[in-house]
C-alpha atoms as a PDB file:
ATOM      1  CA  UNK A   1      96.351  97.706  70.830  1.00  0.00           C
ATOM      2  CA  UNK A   2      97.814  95.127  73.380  1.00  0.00           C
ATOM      3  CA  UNK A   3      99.827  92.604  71.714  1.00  0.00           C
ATOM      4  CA  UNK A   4     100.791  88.821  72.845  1.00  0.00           C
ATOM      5  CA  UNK A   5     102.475  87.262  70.426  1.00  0.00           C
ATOM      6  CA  UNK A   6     106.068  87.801  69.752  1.00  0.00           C
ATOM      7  CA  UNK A   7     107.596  90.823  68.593  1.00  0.00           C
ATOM      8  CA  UNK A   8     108.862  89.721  65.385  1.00  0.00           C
ATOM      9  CA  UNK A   9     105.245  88.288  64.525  1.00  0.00           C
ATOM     10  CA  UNK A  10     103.797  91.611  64.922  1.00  0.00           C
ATOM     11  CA  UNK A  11     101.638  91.468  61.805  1.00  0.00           C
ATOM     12  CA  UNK A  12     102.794  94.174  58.864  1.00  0.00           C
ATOM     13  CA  UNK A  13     101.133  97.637  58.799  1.00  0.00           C
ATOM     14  CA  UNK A  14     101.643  97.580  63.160  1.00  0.00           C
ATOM     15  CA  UNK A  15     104.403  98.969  64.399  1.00  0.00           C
ATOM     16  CA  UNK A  16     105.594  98.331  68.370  1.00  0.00           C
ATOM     17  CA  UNK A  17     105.104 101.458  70.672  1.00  0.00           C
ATOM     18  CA  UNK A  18     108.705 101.829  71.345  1.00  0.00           C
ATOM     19  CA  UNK A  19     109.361 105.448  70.400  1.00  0.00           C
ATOM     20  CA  UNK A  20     110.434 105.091  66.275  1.00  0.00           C
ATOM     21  CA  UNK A  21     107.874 105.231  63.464  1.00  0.00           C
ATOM     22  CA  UNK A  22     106.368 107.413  65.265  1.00  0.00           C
ATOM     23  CA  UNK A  23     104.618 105.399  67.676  1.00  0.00           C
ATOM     24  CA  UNK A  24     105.189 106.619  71.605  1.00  0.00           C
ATOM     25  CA  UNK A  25     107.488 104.338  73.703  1.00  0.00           C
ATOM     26  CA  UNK A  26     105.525 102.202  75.754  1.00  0.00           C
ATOM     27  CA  UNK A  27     107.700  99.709  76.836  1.00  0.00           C
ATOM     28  CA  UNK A  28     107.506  99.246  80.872  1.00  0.00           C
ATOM     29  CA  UNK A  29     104.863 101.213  81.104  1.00  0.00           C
ATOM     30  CA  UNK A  30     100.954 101.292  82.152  1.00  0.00           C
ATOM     31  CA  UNK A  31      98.500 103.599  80.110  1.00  0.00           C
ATOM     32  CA  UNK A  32      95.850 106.031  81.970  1.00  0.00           C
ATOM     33  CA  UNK A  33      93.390 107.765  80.505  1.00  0.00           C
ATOM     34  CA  UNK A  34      93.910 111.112  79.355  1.00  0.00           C
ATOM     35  CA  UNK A  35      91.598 113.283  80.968  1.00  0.00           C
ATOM     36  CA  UNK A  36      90.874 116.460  83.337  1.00  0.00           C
ATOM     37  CA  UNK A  37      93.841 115.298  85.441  1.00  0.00           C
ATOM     38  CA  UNK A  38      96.263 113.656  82.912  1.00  0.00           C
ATOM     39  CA  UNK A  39      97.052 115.362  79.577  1.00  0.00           C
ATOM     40  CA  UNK A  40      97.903 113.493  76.761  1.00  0.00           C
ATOM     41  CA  UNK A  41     101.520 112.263  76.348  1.00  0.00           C
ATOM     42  CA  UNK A  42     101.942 113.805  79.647  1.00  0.00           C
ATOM     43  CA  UNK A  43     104.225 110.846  81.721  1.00  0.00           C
ATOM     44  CA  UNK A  44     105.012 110.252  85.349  1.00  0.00           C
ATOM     45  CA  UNK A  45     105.077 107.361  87.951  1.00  0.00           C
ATOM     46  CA  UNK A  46     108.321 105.949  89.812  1.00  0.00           C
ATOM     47  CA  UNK A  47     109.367 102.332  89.606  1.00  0.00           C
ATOM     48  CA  UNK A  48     109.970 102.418  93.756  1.00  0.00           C
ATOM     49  CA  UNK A  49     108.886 104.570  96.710  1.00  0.00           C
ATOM     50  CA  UNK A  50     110.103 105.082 100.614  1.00  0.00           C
ATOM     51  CA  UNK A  51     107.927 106.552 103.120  1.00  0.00           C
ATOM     52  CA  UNK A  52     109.308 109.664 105.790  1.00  0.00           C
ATOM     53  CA  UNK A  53     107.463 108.930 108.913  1.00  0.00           C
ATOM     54  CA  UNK A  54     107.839 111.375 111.907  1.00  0.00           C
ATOM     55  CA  UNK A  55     106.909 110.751 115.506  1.00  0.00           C
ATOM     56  CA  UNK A  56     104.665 113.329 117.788  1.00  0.00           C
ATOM     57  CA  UNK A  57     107.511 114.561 120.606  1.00  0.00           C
ATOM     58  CA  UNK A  58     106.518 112.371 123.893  1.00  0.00           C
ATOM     59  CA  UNK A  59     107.999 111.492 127.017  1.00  0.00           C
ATOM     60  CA  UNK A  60     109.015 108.625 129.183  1.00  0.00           C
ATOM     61  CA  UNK A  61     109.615 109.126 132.946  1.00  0.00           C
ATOM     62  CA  UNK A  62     112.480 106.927 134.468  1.00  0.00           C
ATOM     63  CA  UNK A  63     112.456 105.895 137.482  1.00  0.00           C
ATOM     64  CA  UNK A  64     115.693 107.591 139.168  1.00  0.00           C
ATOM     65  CA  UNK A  65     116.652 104.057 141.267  1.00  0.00           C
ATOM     66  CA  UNK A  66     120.155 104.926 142.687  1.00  0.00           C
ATOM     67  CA  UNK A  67     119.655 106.734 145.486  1.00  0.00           C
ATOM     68  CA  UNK A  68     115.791 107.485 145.123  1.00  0.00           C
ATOM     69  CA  UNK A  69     116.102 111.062 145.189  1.00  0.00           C
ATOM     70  CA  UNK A  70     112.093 111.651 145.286  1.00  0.00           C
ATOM     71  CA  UNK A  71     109.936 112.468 148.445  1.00  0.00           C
ATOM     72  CA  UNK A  72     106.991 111.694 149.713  1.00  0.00           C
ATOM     73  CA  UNK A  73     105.679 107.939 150.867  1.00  0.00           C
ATOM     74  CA  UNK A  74     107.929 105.797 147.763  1.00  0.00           C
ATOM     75  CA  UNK A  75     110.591 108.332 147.194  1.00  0.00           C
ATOM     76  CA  UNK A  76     111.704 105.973 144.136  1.00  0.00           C
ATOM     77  CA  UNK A  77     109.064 106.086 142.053  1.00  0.00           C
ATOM     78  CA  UNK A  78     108.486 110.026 143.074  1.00  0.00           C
ATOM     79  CA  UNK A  79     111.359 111.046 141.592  1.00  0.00           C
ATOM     80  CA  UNK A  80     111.922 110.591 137.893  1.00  0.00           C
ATOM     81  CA  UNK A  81     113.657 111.954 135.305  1.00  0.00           C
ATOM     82  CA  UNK A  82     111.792 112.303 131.690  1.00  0.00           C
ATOM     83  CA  UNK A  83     113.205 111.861 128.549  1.00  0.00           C
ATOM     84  CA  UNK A  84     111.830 113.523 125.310  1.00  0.00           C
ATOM     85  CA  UNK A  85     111.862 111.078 122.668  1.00  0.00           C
ATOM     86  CA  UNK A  86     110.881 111.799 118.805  1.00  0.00           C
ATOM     87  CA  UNK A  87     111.670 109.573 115.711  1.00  0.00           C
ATOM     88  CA  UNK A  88     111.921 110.780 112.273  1.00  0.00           C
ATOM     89  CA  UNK A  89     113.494 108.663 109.479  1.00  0.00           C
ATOM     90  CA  UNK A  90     112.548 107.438 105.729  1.00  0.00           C
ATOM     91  CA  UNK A  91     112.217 103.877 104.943  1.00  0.00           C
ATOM     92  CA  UNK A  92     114.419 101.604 102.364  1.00  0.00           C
ATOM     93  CA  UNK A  93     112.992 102.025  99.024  1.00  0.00           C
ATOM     94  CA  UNK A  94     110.337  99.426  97.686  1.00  0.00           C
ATOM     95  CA  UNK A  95     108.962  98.187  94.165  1.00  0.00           C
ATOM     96  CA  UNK A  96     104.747  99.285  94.141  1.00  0.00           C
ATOM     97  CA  UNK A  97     104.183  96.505  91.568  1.00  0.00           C
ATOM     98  CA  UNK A  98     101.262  93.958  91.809  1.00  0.00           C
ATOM     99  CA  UNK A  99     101.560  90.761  89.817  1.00  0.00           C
ATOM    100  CA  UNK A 100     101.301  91.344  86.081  1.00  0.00           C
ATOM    101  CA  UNK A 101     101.503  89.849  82.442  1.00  0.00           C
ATOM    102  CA  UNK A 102     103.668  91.604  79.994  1.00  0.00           C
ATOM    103  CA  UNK A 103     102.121  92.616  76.628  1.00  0.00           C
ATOM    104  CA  UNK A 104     103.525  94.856  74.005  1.00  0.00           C
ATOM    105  CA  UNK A 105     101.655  97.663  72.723  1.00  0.00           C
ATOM    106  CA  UNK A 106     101.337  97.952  69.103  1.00  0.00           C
ATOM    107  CA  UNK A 107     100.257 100.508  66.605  1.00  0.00           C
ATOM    108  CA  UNK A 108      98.581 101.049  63.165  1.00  0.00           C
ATOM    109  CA  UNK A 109     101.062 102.900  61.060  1.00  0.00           C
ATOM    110  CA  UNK A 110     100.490 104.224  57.556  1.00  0.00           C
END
């Protein structure tokens, strides 16, 4: 059960999901439903991600200006050199978290 007040006013016979008296620790976390593709108690997440990006190789011709070395009727834009260019790289880590209220998670205990 989701809990709002404070922690010391949980009422007696609840316990806060925090990992004693049995209760799981729930504190910073989201529940998901247990299911075909989560067990139960199974855990997982991360607090941050990056993203590794990689470019397709391509090239960029360059027009070879001193000297013009290239034929035909504009001998400086005829001859060019190319340069193979790919990126690769992973970006600075990021928080994934959309705006929230805290509540603690509290139990029934015997």
């Amino acid at each position: 059960v989701l809990w709002s007040g404070a922690i010391v006013d949980i009422p007696a016979g609840w316990a806060l999901c925090d990992g004693n008296n049995g209760t799981p620790d729930l504190r910073n976390r989201f529940v998901i439903g247990a299911g075909d593709t989560y067990a139960p108690d199974a855990t997982g997440g991360s607090a941050v991600h990056t993203h590794d990006f990689t470019s397709d190789a391509h090239d960029h011709g360059i027009p070879q200006a001193a000297g013009c070395p290239g034929a035909g009727p504009n001998p400086c834009l005829d001859g060019l050199d190319t340069n193979t260019e790919v990126a690769t790289g992973t970006t600075d880590e990021d928080g994934v978290l959309p705006p929230y209220l805290a509540l603690a998670y509290i139990m029934k205990v015997p």
